[in-house]
Protein backbone atom coordinates (compact mmCIF):
# COMPACT_ATOMS: atom_id res chain seq x y z
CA UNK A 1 99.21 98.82 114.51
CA UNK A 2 99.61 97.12 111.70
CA UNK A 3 103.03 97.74 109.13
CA UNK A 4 102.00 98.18 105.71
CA UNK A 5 104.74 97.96 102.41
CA UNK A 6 104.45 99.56 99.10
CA UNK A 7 106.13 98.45 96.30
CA UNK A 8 105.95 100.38 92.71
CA UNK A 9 107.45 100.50 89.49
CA UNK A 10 106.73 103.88 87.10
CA UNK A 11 109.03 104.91 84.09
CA UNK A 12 107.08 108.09 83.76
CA UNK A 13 105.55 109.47 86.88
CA UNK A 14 102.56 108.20 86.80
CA UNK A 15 102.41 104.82 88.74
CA UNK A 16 105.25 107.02 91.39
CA UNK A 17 102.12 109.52 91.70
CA UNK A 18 99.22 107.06 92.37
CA UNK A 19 101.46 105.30 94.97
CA UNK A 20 102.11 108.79 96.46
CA UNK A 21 98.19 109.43 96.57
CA UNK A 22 97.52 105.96 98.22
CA UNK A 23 100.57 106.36 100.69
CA UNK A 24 99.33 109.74 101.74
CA UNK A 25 95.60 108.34 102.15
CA UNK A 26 96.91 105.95 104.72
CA UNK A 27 99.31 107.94 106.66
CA UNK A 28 95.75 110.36 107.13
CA UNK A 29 93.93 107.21 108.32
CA UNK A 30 96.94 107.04 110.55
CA UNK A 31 98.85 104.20 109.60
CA UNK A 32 102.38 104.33 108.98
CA UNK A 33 103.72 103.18 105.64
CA UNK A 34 107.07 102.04 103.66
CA UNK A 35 107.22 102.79 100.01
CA UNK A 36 109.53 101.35 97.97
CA UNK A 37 110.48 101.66 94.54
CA UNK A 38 110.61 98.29 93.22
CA UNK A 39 114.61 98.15 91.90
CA UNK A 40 115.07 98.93 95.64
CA UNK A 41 112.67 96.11 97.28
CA UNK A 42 113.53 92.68 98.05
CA UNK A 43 110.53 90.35 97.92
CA UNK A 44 111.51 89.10 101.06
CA UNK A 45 110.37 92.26 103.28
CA UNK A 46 106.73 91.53 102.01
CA UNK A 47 106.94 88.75 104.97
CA UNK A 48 108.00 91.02 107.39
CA UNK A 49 104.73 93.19 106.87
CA UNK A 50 100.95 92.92 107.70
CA UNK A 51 100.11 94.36 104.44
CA UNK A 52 101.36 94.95 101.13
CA UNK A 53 100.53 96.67 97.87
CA UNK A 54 102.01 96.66 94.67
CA UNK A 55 101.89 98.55 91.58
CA UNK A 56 103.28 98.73 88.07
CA UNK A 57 102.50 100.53 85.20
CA UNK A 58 101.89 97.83 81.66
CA UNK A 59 104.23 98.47 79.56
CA UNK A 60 102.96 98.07 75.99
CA UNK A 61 102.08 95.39 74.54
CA UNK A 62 100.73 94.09 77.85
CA UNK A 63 103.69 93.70 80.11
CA UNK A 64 104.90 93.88 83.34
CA UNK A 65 107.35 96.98 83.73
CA UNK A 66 110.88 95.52 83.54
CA UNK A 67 111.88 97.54 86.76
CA UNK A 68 108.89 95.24 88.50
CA UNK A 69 109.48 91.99 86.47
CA UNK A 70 112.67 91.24 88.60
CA UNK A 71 110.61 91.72 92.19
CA UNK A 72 107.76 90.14 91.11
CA UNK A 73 110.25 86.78 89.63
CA UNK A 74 112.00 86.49 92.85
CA UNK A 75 108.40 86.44 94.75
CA UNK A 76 107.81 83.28 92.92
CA UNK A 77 109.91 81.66 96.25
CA UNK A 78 107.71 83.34 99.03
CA UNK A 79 104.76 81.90 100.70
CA UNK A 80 102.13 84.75 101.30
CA UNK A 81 99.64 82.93 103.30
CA UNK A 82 97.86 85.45 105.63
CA UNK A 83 99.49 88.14 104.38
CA UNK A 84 97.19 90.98 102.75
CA UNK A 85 97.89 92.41 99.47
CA UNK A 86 95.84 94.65 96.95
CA UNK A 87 97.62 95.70 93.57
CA UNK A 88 97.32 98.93 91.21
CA UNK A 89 98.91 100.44 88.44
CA UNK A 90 98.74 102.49 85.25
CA UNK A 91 98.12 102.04 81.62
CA UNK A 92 97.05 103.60 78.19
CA UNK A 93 93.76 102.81 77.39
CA UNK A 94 94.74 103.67 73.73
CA UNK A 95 95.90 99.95 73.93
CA UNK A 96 92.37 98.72 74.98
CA UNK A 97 93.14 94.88 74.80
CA UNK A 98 96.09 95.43 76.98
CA UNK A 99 94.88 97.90 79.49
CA UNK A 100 96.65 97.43 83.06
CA UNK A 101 96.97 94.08 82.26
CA UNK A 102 100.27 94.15 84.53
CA UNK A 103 97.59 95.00 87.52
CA UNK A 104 95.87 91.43 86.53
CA UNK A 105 98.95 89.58 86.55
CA UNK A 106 100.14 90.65 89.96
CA UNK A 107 96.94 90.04 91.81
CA UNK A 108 97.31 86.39 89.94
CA UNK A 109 101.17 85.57 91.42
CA UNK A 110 100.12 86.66 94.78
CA UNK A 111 96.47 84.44 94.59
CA UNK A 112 99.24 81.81 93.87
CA UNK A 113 101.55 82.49 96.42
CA UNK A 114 98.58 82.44 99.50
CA UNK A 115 97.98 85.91 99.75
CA UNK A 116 94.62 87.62 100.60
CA UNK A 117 93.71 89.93 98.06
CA UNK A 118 91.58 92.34 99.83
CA UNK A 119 90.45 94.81 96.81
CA UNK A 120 90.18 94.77 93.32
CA UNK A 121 92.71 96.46 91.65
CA UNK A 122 93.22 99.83 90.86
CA UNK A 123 93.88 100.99 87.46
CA UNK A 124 94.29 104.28 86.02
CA UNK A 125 94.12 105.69 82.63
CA UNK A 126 97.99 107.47 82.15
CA UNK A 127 98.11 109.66 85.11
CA UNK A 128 95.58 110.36 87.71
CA UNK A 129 93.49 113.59 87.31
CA UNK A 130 90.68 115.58 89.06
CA UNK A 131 87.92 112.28 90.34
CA UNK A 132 91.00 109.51 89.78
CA UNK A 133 92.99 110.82 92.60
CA UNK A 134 90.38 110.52 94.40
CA UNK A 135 89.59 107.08 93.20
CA UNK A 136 93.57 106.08 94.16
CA UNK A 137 93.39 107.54 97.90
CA UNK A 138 89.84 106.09 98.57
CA UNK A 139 91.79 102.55 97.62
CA UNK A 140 94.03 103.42 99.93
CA UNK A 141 91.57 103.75 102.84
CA UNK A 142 90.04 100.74 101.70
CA UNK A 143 93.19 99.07 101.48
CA UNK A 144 92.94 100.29 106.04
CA UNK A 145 89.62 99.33 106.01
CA UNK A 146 89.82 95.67 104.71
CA UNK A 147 93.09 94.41 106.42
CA UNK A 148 91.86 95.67 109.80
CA UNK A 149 87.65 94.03 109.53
């Protein structure tokens, strides 16, 4: 069976509660997986893993959540080749221009550092309610689907 790693940043709950939805989506496909909260992660263990998916919330203005921006720096050493990855994350679509952008950046780094991206990523609107938590577990079982066709 494969080993699967996710990594996520959230100030407010929100990211924290998509990466609960997808976690619990794939331990119901059953698959068992690590979750991490990103000040606790060392880029490193993405190597030691089949699979891996990240998430940060964009902090305004279009950034990467400072409790990410350290993990995702010290990634800039790894090479990813073969490994597969998908990315999510939460925003405020009140800042239209900047929405999730932190989701785009991600799935950039890790096209740079070999890694298969295997969905497009998922972002969310402030916190997921009623059809988005939906939306975040069906990426997780897509996330199961993808890494194992």
């Amino acid at each position: 069976m494969k080993k699967i790693l996710l990594v996520y940043a959230s100030m407010t709950g929100n990211t924290e509660i998509i990466s609960d939805l997808i976690a619990e989506a794939i331990r119901e496909e059953g698959y068992s997986i690590t979750v991490k909260e990103s000040l606790r992660a060392d880029p490193k263990e993405l190597l030691k893993y089949d699979g891996f998916i990240l998430g940060s919330y964009t902090y305004e203005g279009g950034v990467i959540a400072d409790e990410f921006m350290i993990f995702y720096e010290e990634m800039e050493q790894l090479d990813l080749s073969g490994k597969f990855g998908a990315v999510f994350g939460s925003g405020d679509s009140f800042y239209e221009d900047t929405f999730c952008v932190a989701v785009d950046l991600i799935t950039e780094k890790l096209i740079e550092l070999g890694a298969n991206i295997v969905l497009d990523g998922l972002k969310i609107d402030l916190m997921p309610e009623g059809d988005e938590e939906e939306r975040c577990k069906q990426f997780g079982r897509d996330f199961i689907k993808r890494i194992n066709s």
